[in-house]
Protein backbone atom coordinates (compact mmCIF):
# COMPACT_ATOMS: atom_id res chain seq x y z
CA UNK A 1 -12.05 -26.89 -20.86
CA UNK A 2 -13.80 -23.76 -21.17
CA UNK A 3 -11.39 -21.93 -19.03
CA UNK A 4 -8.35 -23.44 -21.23
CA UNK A 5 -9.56 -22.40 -24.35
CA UNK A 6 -10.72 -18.75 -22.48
CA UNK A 7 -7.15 -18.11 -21.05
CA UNK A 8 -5.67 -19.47 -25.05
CA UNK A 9 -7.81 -17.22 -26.87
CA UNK A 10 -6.58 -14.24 -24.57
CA UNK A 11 -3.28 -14.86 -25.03
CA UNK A 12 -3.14 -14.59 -28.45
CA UNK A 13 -4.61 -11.49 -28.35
CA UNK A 14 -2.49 -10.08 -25.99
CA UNK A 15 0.33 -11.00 -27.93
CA UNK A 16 -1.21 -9.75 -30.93
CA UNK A 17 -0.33 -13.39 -32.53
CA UNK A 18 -4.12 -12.68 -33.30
CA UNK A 19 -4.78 -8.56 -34.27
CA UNK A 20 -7.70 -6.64 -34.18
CA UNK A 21 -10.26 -7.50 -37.03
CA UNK A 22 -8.68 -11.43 -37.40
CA UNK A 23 -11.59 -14.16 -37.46
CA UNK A 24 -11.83 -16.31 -34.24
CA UNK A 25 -13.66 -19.69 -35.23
CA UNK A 26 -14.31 -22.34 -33.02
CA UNK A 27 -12.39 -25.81 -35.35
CA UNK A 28 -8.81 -24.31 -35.59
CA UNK A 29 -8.67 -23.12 -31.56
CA UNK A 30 -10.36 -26.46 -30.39
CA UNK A 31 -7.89 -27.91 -32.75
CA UNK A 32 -5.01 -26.46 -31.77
CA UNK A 33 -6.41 -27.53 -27.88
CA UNK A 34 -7.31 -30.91 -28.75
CA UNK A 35 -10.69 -30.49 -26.95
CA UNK A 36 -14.28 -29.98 -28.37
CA UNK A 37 -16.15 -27.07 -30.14
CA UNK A 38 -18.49 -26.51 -27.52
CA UNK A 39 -15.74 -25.12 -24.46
CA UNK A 40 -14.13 -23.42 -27.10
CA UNK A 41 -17.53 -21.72 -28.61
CA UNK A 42 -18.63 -21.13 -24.77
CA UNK A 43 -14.96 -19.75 -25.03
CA UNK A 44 -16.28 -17.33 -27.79
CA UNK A 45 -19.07 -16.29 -26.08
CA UNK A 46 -17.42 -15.39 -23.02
CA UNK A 47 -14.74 -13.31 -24.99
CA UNK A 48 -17.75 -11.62 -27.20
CA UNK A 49 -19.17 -10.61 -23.89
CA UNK A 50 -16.22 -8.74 -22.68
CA UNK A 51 -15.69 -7.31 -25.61
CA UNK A 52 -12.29 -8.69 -26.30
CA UNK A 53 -14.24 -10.08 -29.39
CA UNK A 54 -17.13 -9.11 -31.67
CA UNK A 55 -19.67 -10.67 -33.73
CA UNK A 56 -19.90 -9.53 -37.48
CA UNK A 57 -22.67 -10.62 -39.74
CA UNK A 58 -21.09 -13.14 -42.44
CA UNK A 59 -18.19 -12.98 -40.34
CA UNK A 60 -18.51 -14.86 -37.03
CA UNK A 61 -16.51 -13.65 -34.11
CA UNK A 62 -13.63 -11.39 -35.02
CA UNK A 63 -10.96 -9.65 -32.70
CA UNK A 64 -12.58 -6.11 -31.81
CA UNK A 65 -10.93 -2.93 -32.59
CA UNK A 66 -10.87 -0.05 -30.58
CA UNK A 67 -12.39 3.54 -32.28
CA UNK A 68 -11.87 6.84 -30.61
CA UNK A 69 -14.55 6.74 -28.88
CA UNK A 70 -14.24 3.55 -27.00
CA UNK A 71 -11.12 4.44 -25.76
CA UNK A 72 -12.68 7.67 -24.19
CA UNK A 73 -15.47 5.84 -23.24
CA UNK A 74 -13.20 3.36 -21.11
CA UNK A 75 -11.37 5.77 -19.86
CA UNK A 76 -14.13 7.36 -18.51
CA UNK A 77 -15.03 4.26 -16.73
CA UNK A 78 -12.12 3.68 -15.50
CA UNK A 79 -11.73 7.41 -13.74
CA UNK A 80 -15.31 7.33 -12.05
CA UNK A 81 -14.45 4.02 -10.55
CA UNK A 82 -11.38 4.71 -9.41
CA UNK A 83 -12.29 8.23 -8.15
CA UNK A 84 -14.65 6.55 -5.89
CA UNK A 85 -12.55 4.05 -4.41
CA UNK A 86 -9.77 6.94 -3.59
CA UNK A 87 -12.59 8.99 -2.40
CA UNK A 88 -13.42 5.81 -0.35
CA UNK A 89 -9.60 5.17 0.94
CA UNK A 90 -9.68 8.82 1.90
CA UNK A 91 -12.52 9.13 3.79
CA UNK A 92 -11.26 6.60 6.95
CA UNK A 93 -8.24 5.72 8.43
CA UNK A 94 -6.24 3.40 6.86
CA UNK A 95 -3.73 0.68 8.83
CA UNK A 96 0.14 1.95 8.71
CA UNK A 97 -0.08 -1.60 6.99
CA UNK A 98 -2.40 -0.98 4.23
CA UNK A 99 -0.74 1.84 3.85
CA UNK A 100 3.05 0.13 3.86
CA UNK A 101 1.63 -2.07 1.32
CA UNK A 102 0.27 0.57 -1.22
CA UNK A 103 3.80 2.28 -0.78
CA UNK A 104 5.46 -1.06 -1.55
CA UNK A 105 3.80 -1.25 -4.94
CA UNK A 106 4.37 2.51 -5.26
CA UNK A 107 7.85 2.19 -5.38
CA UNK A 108 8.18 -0.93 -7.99
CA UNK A 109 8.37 2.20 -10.17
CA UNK A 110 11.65 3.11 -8.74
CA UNK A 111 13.27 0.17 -10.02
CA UNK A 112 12.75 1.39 -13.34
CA UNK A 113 13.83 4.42 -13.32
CA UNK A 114 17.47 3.60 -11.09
CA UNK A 115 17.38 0.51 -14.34
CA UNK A 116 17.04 3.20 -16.96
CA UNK A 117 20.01 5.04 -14.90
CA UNK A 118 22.06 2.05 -14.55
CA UNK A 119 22.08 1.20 -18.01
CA UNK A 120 22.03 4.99 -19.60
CA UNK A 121 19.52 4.15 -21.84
CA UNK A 122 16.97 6.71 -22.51
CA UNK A 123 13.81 4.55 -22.99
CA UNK A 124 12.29 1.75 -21.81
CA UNK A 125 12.88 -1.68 -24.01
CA UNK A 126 9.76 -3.94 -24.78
CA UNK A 127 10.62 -6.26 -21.92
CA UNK A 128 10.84 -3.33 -19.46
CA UNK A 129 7.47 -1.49 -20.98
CA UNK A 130 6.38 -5.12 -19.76
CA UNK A 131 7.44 -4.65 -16.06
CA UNK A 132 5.95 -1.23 -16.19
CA UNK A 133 2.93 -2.10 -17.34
CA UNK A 134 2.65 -4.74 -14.64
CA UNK A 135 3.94 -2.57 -11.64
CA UNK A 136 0.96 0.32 -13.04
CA UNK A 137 -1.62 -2.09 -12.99
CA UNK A 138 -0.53 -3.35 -9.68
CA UNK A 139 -0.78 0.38 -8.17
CA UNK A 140 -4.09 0.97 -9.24
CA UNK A 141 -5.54 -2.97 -8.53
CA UNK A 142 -4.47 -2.09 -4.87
CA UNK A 143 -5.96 1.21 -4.80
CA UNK A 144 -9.57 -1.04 -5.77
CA UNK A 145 -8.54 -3.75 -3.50
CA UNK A 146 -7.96 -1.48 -0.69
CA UNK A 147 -11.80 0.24 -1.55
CA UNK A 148 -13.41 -3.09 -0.83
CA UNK A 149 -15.38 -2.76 -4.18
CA UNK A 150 -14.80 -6.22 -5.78
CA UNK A 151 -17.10 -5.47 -8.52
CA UNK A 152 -15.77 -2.26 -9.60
CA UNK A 153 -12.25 -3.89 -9.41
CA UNK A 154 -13.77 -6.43 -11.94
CA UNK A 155 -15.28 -3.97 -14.42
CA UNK A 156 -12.01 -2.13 -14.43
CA UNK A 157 -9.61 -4.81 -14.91
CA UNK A 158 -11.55 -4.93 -18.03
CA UNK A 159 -11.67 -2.13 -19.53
CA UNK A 160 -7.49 -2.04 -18.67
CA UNK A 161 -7.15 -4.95 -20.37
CA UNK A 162 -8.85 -3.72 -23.57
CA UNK A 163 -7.35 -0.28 -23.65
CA UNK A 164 -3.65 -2.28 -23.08
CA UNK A 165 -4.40 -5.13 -25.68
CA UNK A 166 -6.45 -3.29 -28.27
CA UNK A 167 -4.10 0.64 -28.15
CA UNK A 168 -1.13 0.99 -30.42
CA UNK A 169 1.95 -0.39 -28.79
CA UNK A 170 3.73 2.61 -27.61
CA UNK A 171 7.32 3.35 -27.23
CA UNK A 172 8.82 2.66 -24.15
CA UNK A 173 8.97 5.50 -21.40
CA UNK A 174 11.50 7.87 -20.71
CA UNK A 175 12.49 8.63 -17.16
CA UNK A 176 10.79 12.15 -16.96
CA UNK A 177 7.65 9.51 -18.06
CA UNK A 178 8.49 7.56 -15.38
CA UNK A 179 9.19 10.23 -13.30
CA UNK A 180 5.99 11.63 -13.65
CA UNK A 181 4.19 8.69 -12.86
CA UNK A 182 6.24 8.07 -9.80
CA UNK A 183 5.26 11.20 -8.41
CA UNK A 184 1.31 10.88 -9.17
CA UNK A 185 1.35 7.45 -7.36
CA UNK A 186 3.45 9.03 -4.14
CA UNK A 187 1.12 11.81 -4.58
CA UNK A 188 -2.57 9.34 -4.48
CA UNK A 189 -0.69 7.30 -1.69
CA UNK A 190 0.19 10.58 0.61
CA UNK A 191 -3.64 12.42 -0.42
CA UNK A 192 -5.11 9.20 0.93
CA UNK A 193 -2.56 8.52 4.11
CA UNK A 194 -3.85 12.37 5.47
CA UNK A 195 -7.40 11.92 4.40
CA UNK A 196 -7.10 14.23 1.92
CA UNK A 197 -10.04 13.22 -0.86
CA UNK A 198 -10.25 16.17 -2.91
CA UNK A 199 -6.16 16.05 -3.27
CA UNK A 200 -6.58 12.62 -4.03
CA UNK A 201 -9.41 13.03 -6.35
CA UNK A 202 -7.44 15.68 -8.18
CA UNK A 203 -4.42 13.79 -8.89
CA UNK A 204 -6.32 10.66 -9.67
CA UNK A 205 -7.75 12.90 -12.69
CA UNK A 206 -4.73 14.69 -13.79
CA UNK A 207 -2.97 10.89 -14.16
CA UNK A 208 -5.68 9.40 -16.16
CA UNK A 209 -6.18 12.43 -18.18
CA UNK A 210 -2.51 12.08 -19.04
CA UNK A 211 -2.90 8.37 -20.28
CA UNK A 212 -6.03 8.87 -21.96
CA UNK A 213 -4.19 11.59 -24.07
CA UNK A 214 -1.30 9.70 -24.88
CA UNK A 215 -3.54 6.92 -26.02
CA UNK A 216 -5.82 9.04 -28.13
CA UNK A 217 -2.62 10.57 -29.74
CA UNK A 218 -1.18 7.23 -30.54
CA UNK A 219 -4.59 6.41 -32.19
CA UNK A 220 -4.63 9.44 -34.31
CA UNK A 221 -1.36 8.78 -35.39
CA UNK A 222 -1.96 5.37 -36.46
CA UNK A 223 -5.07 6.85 -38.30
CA UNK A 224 -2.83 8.85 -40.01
CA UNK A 225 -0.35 6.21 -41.10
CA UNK A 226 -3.25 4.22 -42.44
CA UNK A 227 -4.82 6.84 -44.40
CA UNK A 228 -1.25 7.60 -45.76
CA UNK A 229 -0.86 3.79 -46.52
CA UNK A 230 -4.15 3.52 -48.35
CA UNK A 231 -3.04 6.28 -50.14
CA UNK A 232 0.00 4.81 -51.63
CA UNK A 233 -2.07 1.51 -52.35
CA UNK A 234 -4.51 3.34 -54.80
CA UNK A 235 -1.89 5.03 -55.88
CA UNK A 236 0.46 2.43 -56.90
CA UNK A 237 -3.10 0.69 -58.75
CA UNK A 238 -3.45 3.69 -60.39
C-alpha cells in the first residue's frame, strides 16, 4: 500500500496535477486510494526524503520548489557521477555488444529528428518532448548501467527526476537541439568504444553544461515573469 500511494503521489507531481508549493496531506490521497493514513504518511515520508516533497512548519508536507541553487547543485551531482562512470567505461574494453547496445539507445534520437523532417515542423510537440525526454534518460541510465555503479545510478535517477519534474516546462527542441545532442551521445559512445577517457570526460561536461544552462535560463526567466506579475498585482491594488 505504501508503494501505491508512493507511485500516486509521484504522478501527480510529474504531471504537475499537484505544483510546486501545493500541500500534500495524508486524508485526501488515502482517500482518493481507498487505503489507510499510515501507507500513505509512510508515503510522505518517503517522498520528503527524496526531496520530491518538503516539510514546512504550520504547513505539513508541501511539493518542493527548486531555487537556483539546487538546480546547480544537482547538476553538479549529476556530472561527477556520470564523469566517473564514463571514465570507468573508458578505461577497459567493452563487448562489441555493450557497445551495440549503447549505440541502439544512441540512435532513438534519430527518430526524432527524421519525425521533425517528416512532418516539417520546426519544434518538438509536448508528446514528442515526452519521447525525448525518455530516449535522453535512457542514454545516460545505460551509460550508469554499463559502469556497474548501482548506487550512483540510484542517486542520479534522482536528482533527474527532480530537475525534470520541478524545472519550467520548456519548449520543445528544434532539430539543430536535437542535432546537437545527437552528436554529444555519438561522440560519449565513440570516446568510450577507443578508450578514450579524457575525450569522453570532455564531452560528458560540455553536454551537461549545456542543459544546466538552459535550465538556469528558463528559471531566470520565470523569475522574471513572476516579479513582473507581482508587479501588476500591487499595482492593480493600488
Amino acid at each position: 500500500m505504501r508503494e501505491l500511494a508512493y507511485a500516486h503521489i509521484q504522478r501527480k507531481i510529474a504531471s504537475r496535477e499537484l505544483r510546486a508549493g501545493t500541500p500534500v496531506s495524508e486524508l485526501p490521497i488515502a482517500n482518493e486510494l481507498k487505503i489507510s493514513r499510515t501507507p500513505t504518511r509512510e508515503a510522505l515520508r518517503q517522498l520528503i526524503t527524496e526531496g520530491l516533497l518538503e516539510e514546512l512548519p504550520g504547513r505539513g508536507a508541501v511539493v518542493a520548489r527548486l531555487e537556483r541553487q539546487d538546480i546547480i547543485d544537482l547538476y553538479d551531482l549529476r556530472e561527477a557521477l556520470e564523469l566517473h562512470a564514463v571514465r570507468t567505461l573508458a578505461a577497459r574494453t567493452n563487448t562489441p555488444e555493450d557497445l551495440a547496445a549503447l549505440q541502439k539507445v544512441t540512435d532513438e534520437m534519430l527518430h526524432l529528428i527524421h519525425e521533425l523532417d517528416r512532418l516539417g515542423t520546426p519544434v518538438l510537440d509536448d508528446e514528442q518532448m515526452q519521447h525525448f525526454e525518455s530516449s535522453d534518460i535512457g542514454f545516460h541510465i545505460a551509460l550508469l548501467r554499463m559502469a556497474g555503479n548501482r548506487r550512483s545510478l540510484r542517486v542520479v535517477n534522482q536528482a533527474r527526476q527532480l530537475i525534470r519534474i520541478f524545472a519550467m516546462r520548456r519548449g520543445g527542441h528544434d532539430r539543430v537541439s536535437l542535432e546537437r545532442i545527437y552528436r554529444h551521445h555519438c561522440d560519449i559512445v565513440r570516446a568510450i568504444a577507443l578508450r578514450k577517457a579524457e575525450e569522453a570526460c570532455a564531452v560528458v561536461s560540455a553536454h551537461i553544461q549545456d542543459s544546466r544552462r538552459e535550465r538556469l535560463e528558463q528559471y531566470e526567466q520565470w523569475e522574471r515573469n513572476a516579479a513582473l506579475d507581482r508587479g501588476r498585482v500591487i499595482s492593480i491594488a493600488g
